[in-house]
N, C-alpha and C. Protein backbone atom coordinates (compact mmCIF):
# COMPACT_ATOMS: atom_id res chain seq x y z
N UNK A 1 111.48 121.76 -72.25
CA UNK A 1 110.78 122.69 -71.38
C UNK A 1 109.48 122.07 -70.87
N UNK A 2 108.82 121.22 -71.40
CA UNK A 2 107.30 120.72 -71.51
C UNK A 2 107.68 119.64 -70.33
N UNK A 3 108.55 118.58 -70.33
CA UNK A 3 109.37 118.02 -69.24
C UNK A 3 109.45 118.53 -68.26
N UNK A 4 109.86 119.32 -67.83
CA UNK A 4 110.62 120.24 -66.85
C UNK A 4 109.11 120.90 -66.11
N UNK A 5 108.11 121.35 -67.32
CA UNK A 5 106.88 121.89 -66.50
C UNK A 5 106.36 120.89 -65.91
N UNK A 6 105.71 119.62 -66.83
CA UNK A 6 105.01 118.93 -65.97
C UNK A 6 105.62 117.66 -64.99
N UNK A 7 107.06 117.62 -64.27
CA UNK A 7 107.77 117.52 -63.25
C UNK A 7 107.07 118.46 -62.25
N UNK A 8 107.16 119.99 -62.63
CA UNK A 8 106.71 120.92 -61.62
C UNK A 8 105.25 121.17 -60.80
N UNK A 9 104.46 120.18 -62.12
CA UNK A 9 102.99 120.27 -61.42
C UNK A 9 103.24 118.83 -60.86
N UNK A 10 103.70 117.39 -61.45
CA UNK A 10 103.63 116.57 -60.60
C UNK A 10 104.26 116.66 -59.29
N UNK A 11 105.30 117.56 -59.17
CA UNK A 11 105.82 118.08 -57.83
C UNK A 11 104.82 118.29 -57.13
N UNK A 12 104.01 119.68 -57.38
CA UNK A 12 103.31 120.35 -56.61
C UNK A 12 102.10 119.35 -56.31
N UNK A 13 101.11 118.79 -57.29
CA UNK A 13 100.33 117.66 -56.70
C UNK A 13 100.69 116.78 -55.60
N UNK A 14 101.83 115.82 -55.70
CA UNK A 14 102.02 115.46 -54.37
C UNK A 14 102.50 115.97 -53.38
N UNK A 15 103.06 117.18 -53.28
CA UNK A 15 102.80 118.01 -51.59
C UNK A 15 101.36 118.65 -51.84
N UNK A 16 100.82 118.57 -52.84
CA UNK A 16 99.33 119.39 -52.18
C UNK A 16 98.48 117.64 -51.18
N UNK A 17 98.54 116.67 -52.25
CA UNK A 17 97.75 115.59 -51.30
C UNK A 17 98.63 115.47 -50.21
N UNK A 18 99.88 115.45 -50.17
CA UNK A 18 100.79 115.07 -48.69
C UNK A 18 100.27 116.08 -47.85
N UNK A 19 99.93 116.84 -47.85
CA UNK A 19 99.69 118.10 -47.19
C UNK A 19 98.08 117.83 -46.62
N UNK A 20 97.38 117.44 -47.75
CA UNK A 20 95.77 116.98 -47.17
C UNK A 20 95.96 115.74 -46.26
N UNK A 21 97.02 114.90 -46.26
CA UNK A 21 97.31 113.65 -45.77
C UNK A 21 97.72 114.16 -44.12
N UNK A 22 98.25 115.23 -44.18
CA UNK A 22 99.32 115.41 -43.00
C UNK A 22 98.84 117.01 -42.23
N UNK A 23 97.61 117.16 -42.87
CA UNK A 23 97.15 118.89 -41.83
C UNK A 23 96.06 118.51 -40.83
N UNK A 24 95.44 117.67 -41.07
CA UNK A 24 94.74 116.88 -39.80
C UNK A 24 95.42 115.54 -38.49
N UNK A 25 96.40 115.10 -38.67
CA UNK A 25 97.14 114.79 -37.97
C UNK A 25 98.07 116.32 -37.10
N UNK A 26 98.27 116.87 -37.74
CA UNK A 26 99.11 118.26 -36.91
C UNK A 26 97.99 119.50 -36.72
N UNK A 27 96.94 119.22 -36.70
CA UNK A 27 96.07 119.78 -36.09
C UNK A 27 95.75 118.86 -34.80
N UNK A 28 95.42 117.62 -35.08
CA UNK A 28 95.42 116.74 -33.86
C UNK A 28 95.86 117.38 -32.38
N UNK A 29 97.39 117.13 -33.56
CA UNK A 29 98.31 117.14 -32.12
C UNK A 29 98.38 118.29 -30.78
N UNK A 30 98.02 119.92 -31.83
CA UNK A 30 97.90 121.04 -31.72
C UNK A 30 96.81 120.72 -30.81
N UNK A 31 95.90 119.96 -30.86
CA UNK A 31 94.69 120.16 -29.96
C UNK A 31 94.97 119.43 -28.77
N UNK A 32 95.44 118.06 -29.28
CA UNK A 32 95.99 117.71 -27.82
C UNK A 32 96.29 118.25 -26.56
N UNK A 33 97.64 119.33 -27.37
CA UNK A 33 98.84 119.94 -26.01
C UNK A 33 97.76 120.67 -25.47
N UNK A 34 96.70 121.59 -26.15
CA UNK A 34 96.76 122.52 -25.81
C UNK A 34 95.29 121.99 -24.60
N UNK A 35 94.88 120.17 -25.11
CA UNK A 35 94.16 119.87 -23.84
C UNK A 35 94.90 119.32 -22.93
N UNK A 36 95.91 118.98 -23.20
CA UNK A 36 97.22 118.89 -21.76
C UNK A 36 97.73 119.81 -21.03
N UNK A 37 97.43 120.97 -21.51
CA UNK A 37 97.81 122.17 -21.00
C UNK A 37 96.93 122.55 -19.94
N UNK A 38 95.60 122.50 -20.43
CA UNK A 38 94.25 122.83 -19.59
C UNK A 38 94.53 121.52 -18.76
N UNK A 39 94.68 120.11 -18.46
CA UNK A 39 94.46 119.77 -18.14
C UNK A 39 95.92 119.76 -16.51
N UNK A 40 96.79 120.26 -17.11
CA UNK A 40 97.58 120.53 -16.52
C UNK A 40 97.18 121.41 -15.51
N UNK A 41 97.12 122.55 -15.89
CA UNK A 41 96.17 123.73 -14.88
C UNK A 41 95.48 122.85 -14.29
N UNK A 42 94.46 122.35 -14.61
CA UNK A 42 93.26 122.36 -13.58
C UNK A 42 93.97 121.10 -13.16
N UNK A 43 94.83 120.68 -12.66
CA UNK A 43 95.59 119.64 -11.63
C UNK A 43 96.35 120.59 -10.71
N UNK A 44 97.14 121.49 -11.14
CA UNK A 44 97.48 122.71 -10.26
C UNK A 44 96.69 123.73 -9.76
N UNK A 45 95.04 123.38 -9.98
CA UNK A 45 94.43 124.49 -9.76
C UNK A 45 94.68 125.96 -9.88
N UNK A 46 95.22 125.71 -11.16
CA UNK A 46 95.62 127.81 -11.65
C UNK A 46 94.68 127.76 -12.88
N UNK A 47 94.34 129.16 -13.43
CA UNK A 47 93.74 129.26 -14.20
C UNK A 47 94.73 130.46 -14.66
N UNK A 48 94.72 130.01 -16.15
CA UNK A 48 95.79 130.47 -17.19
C UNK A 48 95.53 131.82 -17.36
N UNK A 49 94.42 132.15 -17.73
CA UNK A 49 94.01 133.84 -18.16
C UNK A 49 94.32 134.45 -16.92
N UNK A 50 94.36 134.65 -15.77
CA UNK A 50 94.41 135.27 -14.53
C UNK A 50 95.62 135.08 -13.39
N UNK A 51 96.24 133.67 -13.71
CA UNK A 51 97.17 132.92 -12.86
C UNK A 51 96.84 133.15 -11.41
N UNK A 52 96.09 133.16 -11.04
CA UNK A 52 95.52 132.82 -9.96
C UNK A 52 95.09 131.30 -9.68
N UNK A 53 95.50 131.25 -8.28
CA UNK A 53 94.44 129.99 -7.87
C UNK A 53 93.21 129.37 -8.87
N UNK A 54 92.91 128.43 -8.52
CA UNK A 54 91.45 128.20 -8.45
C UNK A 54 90.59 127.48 -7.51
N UNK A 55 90.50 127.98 -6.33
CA UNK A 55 90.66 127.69 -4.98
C UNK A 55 89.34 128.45 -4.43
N UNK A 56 88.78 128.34 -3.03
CA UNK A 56 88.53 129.59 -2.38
C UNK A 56 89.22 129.77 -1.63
N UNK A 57 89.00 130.85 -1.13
CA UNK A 57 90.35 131.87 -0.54
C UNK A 57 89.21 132.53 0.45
N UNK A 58 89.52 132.58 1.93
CA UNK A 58 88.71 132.42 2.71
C UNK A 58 88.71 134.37 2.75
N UNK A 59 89.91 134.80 2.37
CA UNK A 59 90.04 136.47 2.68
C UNK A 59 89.82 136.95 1.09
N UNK A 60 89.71 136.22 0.35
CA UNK A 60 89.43 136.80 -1.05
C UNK A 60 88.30 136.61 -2.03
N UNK A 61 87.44 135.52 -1.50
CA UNK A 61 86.46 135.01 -1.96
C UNK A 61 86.41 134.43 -2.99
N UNK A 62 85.19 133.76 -3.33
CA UNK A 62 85.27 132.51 -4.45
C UNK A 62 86.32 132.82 -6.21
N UNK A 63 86.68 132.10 -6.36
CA UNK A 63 87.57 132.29 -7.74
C UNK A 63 86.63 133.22 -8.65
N UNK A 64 85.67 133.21 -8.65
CA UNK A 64 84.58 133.72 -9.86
C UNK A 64 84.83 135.03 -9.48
N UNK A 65 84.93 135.71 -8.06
CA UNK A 65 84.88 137.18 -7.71
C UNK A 65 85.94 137.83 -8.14
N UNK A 66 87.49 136.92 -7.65
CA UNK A 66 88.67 137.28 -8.27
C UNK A 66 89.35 137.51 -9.47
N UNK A 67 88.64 136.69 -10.78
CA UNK A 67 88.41 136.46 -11.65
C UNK A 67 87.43 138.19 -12.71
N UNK A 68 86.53 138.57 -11.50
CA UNK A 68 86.00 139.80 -11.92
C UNK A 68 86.72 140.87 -11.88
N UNK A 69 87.43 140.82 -10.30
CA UNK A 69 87.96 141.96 -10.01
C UNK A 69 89.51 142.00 -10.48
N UNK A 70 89.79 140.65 -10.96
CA UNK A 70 90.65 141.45 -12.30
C UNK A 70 91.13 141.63 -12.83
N UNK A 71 89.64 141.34 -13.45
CA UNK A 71 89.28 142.08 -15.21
C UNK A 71 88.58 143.30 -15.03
N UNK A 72 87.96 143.57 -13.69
CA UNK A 72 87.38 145.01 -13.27
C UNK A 72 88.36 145.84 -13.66
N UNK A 73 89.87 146.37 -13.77
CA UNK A 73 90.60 147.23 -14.08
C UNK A 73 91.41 147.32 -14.90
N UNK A 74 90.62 146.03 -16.24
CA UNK A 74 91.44 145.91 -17.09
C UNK A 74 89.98 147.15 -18.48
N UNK A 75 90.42 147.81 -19.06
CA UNK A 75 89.31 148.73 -19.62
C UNK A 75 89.25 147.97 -21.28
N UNK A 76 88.34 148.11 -22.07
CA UNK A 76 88.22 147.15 -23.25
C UNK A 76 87.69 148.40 -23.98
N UNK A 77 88.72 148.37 -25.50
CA UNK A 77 88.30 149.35 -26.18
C UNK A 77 88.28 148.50 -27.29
């Protein structure tokens, strides 16, 4: 039985360091996409929260106004 336990902690020790070895690499990556993503947008000029342009718009006015008006009719509780 004494065998069998400490198998189970030497188990668990090396996925706990594999795990310290391997959660900052897959955080990395996580940060990457998600600056390929932004970076994606702002090559298509859309902006993700709104999907709108990010343009001016000669009948709608600067992105910042559009951007207000809306979130103007979105209500926050």
């Amino acid at each position: 039985m004494n065998n069998t336990f400490d198998a189970t902690v030497q188990t668990v020790i090396a996925l706990a360091v594999l795990s310290l070895a391997v959660l900052p690499a897959i955080l990395g990556m996580i940060r990457d996409r998600r600056i390929d993503i932004q970076l994606r947008d702002a090559e298509e000029h859309r902006d993700r929260r709104t999907g709108v342009l990010v343009v001016f718009d000669l009948a709608y006015g600067p992105h910042e106004e559009r951007v207000f008006r809306a979130n103007a009719g979105r209500t926050s509780y």
